[in-house]
Protein backbone atom coordinates (compact mmCIF):
# COMPACT_ATOMS: atom_id res chain seq x y z
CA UNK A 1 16.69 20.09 -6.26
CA UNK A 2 15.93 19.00 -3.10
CA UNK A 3 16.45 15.14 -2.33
CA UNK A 4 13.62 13.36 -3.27
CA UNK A 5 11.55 15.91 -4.50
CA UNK A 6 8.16 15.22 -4.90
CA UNK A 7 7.07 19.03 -5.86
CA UNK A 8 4.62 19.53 -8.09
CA UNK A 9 3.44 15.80 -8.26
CA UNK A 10 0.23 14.32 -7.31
CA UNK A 11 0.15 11.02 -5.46
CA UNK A 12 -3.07 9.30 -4.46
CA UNK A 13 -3.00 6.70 -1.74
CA UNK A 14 -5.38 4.23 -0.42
CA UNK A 15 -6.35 2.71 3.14
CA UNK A 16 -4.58 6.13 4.10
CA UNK A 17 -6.12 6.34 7.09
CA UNK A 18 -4.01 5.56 9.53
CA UNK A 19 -0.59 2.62 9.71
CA UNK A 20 1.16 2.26 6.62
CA UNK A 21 -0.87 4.02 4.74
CA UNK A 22 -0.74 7.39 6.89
CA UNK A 23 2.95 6.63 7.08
CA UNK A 24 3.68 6.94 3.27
CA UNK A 25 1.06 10.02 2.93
CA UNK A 26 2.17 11.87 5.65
CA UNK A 27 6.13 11.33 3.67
CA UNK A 28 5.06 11.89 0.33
CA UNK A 29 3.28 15.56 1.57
CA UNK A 30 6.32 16.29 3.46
CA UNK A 31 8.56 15.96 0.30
CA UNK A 32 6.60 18.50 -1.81
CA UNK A 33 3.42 15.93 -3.08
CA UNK A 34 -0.19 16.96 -3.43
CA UNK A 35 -1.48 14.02 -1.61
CA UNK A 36 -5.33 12.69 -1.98
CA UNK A 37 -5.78 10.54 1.17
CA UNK A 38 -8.53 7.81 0.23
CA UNK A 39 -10.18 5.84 3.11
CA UNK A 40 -13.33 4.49 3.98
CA UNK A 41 -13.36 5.50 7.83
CA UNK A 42 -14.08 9.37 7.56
CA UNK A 43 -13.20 10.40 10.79
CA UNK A 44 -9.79 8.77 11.10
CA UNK A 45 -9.14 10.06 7.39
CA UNK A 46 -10.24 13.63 8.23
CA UNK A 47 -8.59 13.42 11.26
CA UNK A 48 -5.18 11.99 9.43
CA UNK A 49 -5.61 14.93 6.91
CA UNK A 50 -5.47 17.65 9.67
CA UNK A 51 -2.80 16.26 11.08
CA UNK A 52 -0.54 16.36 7.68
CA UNK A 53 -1.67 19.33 6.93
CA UNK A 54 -0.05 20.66 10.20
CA UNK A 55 2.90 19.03 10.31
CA UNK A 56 3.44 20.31 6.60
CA UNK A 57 2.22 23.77 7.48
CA UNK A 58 -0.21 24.06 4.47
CA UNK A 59 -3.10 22.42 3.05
CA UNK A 60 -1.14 20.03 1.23
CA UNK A 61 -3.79 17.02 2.14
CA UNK A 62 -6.68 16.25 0.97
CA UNK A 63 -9.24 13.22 1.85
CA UNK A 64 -11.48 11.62 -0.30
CA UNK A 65 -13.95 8.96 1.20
CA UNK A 66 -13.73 5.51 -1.46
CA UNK A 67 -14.97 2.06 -0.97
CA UNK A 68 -12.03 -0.10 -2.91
CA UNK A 69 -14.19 -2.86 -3.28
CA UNK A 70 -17.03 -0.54 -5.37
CA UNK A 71 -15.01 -0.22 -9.55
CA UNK A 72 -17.89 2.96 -9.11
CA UNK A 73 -16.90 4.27 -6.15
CA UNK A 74 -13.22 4.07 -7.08
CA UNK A 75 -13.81 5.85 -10.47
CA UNK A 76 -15.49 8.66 -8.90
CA UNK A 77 -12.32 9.36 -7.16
CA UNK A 78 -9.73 8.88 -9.66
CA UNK A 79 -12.26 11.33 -12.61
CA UNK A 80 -12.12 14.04 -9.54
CA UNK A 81 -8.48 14.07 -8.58
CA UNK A 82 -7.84 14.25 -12.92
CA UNK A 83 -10.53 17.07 -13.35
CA UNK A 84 -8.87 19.28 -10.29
CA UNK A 85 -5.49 18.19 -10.98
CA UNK A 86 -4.78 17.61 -14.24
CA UNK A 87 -3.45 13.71 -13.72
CA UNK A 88 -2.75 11.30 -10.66
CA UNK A 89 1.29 11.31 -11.11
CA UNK A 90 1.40 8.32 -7.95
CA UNK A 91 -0.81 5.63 -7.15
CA UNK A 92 0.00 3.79 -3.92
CA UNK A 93 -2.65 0.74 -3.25
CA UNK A 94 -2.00 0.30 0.47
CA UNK A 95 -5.65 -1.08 1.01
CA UNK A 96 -5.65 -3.79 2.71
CA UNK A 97 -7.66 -6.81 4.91
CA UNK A 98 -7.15 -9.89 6.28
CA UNK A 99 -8.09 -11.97 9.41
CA UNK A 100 -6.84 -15.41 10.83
CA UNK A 101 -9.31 -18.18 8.75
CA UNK A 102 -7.85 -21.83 8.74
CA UNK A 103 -8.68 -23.40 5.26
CA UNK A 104 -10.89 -25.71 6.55
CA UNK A 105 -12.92 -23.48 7.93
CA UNK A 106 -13.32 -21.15 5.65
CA UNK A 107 -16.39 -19.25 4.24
CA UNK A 108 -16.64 -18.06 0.74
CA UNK A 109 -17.75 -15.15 1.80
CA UNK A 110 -14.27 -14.40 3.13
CA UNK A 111 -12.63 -15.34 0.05
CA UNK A 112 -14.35 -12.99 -1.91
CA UNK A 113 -13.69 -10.34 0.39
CA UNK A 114 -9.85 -10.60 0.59
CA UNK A 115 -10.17 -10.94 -3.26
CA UNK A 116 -12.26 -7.62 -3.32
CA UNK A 117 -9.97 -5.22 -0.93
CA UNK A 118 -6.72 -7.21 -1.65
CA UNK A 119 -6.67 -7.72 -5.09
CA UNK A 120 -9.43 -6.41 -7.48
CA UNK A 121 -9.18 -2.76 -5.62
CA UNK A 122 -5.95 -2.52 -6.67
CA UNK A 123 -7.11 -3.84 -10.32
CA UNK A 124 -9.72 -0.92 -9.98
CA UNK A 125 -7.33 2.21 -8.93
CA UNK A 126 -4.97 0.82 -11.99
CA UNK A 127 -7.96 0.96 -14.57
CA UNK A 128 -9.24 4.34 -13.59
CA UNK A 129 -5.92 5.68 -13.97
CA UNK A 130 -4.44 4.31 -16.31
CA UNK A 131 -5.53 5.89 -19.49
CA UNK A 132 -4.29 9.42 -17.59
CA UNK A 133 -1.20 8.45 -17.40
CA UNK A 134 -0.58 6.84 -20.39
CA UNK A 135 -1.49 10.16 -22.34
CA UNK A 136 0.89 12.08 -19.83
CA UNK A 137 3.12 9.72 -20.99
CA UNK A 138 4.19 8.37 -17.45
CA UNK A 139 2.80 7.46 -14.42
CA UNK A 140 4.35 5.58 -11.31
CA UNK A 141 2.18 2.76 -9.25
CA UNK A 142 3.32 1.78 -6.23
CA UNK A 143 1.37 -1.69 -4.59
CA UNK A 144 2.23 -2.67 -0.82
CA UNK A 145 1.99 -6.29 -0.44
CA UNK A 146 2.92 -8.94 2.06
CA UNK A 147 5.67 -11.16 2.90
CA UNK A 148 3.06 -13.90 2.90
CA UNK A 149 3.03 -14.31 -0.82
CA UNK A 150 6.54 -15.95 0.18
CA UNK A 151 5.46 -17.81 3.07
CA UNK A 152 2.15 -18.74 3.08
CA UNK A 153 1.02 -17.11 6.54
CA UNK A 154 -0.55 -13.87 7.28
CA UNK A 155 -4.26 -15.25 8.68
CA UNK A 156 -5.10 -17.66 5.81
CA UNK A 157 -5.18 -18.62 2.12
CA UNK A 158 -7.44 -15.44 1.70
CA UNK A 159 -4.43 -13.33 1.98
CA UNK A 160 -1.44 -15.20 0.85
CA UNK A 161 -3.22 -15.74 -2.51
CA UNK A 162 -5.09 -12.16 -2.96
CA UNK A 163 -1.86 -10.61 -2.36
CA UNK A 164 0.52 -12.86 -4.67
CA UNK A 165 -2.25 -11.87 -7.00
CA UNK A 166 -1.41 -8.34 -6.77
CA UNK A 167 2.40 -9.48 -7.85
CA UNK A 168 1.34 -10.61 -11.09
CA UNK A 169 -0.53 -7.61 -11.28
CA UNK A 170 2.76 -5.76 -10.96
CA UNK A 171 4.51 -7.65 -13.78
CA UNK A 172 1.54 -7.49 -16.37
CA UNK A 173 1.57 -3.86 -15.91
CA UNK A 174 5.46 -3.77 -16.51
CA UNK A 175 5.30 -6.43 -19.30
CA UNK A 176 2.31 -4.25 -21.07
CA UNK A 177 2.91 -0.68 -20.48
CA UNK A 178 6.58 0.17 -19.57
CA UNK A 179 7.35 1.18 -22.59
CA UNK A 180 4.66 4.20 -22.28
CA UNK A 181 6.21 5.46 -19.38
CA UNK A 182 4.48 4.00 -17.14
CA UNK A 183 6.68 2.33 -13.95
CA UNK A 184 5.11 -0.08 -11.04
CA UNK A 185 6.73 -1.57 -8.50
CA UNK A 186 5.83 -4.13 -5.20
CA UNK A 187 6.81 -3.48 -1.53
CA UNK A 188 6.64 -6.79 0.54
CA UNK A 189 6.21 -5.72 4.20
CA UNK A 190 6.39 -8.71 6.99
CA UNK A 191 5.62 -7.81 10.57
CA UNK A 192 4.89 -4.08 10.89
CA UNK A 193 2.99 -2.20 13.55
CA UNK A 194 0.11 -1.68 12.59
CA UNK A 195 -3.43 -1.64 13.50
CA UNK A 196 -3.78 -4.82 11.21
CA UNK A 197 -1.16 -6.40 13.10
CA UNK A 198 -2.39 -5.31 16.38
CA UNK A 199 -5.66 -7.05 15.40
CA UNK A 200 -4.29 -10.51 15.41
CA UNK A 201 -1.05 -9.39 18.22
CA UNK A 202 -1.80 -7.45 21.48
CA UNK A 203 0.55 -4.86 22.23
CA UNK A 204 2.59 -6.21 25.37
CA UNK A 205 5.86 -6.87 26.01
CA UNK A 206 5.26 -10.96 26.05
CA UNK A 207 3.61 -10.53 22.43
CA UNK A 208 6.54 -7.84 21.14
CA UNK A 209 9.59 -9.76 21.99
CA UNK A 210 8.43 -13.07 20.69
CA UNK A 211 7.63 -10.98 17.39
CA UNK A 212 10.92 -9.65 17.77
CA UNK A 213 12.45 -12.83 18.04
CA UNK A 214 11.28 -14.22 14.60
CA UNK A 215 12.67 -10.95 13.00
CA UNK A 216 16.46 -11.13 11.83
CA UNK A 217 16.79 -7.14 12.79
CA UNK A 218 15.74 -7.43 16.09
CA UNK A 219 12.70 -5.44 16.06
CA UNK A 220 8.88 -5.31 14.65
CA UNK A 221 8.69 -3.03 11.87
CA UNK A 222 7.41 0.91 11.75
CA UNK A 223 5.28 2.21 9.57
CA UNK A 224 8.06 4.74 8.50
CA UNK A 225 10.17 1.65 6.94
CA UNK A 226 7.77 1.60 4.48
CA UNK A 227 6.96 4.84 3.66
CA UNK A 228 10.25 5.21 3.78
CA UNK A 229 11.11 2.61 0.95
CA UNK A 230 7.75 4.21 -1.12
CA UNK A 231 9.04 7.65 -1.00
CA UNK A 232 12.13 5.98 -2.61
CA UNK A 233 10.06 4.19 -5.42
CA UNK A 234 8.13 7.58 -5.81
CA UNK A 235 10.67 9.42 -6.49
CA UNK A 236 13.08 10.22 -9.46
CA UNK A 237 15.83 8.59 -8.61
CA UNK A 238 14.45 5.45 -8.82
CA UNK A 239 13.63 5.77 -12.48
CA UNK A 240 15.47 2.64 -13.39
CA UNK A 241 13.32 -0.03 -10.74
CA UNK A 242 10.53 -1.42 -12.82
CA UNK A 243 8.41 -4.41 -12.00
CA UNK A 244 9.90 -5.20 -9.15
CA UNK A 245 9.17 -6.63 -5.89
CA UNK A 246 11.22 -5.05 -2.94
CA UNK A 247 11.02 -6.56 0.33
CA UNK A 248 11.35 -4.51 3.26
CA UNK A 249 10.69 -7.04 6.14
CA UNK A 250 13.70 -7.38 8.65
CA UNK A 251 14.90 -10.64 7.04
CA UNK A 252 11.54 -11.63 8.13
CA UNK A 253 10.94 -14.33 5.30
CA UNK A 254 14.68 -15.68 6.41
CA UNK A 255 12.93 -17.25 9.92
CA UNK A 256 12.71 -20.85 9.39
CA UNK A 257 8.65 -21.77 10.88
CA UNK A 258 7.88 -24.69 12.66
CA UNK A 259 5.71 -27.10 10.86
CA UNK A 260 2.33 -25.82 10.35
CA UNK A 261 0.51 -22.90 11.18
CA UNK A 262 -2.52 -23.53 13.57
C-alpha cells in the first residue's frame, strides 16, 4: 500500500475553492480520494476542479456549488454525493469567514454571520452525514479552525468564539459517537497565506516580514502545511487521534502580544 493511501475513499470538502481548502483537495485527490469540491464561488470552484483534475491526470474532482449557511442547501449535497457514491468516507469543514469588527462596534448582523459560516455550517455537513456513516460503521471528520480560539484575535469576537465553538463540536462528536466508528479531529491554523489573510494583510515585503516576525518558524504559513497535516488525519495511520485539536501554526500562539488589539 502506498503511503497514505486514500484509494477508494470519498472525501468531501468545503470552502474548496481556492487557499486551504484547494490545498487539502488538491492532496487528498493526489493520494487516490474521490474528492467533491463544495464552494459557493462557481467559477473559482470549476476552475479549481480543472486544475486537480490535471494535475491528477483523471477526473478525480468533482464540484458541487453549496451555500454552508442554507441546512437545505447543504443536505442537497451530502443526499447526492451518498446516492452516487455510496457514503461520504471524509468530511473536511474548511468554510470559513471573518473580518476585523472591534466589539464595540459590532453589528448583530455580523455575529450571526460568523455563527452561520463558522460554526452552524459545520453543525450542518456533520448532521447530513452523519447517519451514513454511522451505518458504514465509520466515518472520519476533519474541522480546520483557528489559532484564535487560543488567543482571542483573528478580526473580532465573531471569530474567536464561532470557531472555539466548532472545538466543542469536535469533542461532543468524540464523546457521542466514537465508539461507532466514527473519528473527528481539529486543525488550529495561525497565520497562513491565504486569500482570508490577504484580506486583512497586503502582500508586500513590509507586511510579510513583520508577519514573519511574530511567527516562531520564521515564516507565514502555506496552504500545503495544512493539507499536509489533513491528509495525515485522513488517512489510516492516524486511526488512533480522536477528538483532538492539532495545531499547526509555527509556534504562532507562543508570541507574547502587546496589550490589546486595536
Amino acid at each position: 500500500m502506498a503511503e497514505f493511501d486514500l484509494t477508494g475513499k470519498t472525501a468531501l470538502i468545503t470552502g474548496a475553492a481556492h487557499g486551504i481548502g484547494k490545498a487539502i483537495t488538491e492532496k487528498l485527490s493526489r493520494h487516490g480520494a474521490k474528492t467533491i469540491l463544495v464552494d459557493i464561488n462557481d467559477v473559482s470552484a470549476k476552475k479549481t476542479r480543472e486544475e486537480i483534475n490535471l494535475i491528477c491526470g483523471k477526473d478525480i474532482c468533482e464540484f458541487m456549488h453549496c451555500d454552508v449557511t442554507k441546512f437545505e442547501s447543504i443536505k442537497a449535497v451530502c443526499d447526492e454525493v451518498i446516492k452516487k457514491y455510496g457514503r461520504i468516507d471524509i468530511l473536511v469543514y474548511n468554510a470559513g469567514w471573518t473580518a476585523r469588527y472591534p466589539l464595540p462596534e459590532m453589528d448583530i448582523s455580523i455575529w450571526h454571520k460568523g455563527m452561520d459560516i463558522n460554526l452552524n455550517g459545520a453543525f450542518y455537513f456533520t448532521r447530513c452525514c452523519i447517519n451514513s456513516m454511522i451505518d458504514h460503521k465509520k466515518g472520519n471528520l476533519i474541522f480546520i479552525g483557528s489559532s484564535t480560539t487560543w488567543t482571542g484575535s483573528g478580526g473580532g469576537v465573531h471569530y474567536s468564539a464561532s470557531k472555539a465553538g466548532v472545538v466543542g463540536l469536535v469533542k461532543g462528536i468524540s464523546y457521542e459517537l466514537l465508539s461507532k466508528g466514527i473519528r473527528a479531529n481539529y486543525i488550529t491554523p495561525a497565520v497562513i497565506d491565504t486569500p482570508l489573510l490577504r484580506d486583512r494583510y497586503p502582500d508586500n515585503e513590509e507586511t510579510n516580514k513583520m508577519l514573519a516576525a511574530q511567527i516562531p518558524a520564521g515564516r507565514i504559513g502555506k496552504p500545503e502545511d495544512i493539507a499536509n497535516v489533513a491528509l495525515f488525519l485522513a488517512s489510516e495511520e492516524s486511526s488512533y487521534i480522536c477528538g483532538q485539536e492539532i495545531v499547526a501554526d509555527g509556534g504562532r500562539i507562543l508570541y507574547q502580544h502587546p496589550t490589546g488589539s486595536y
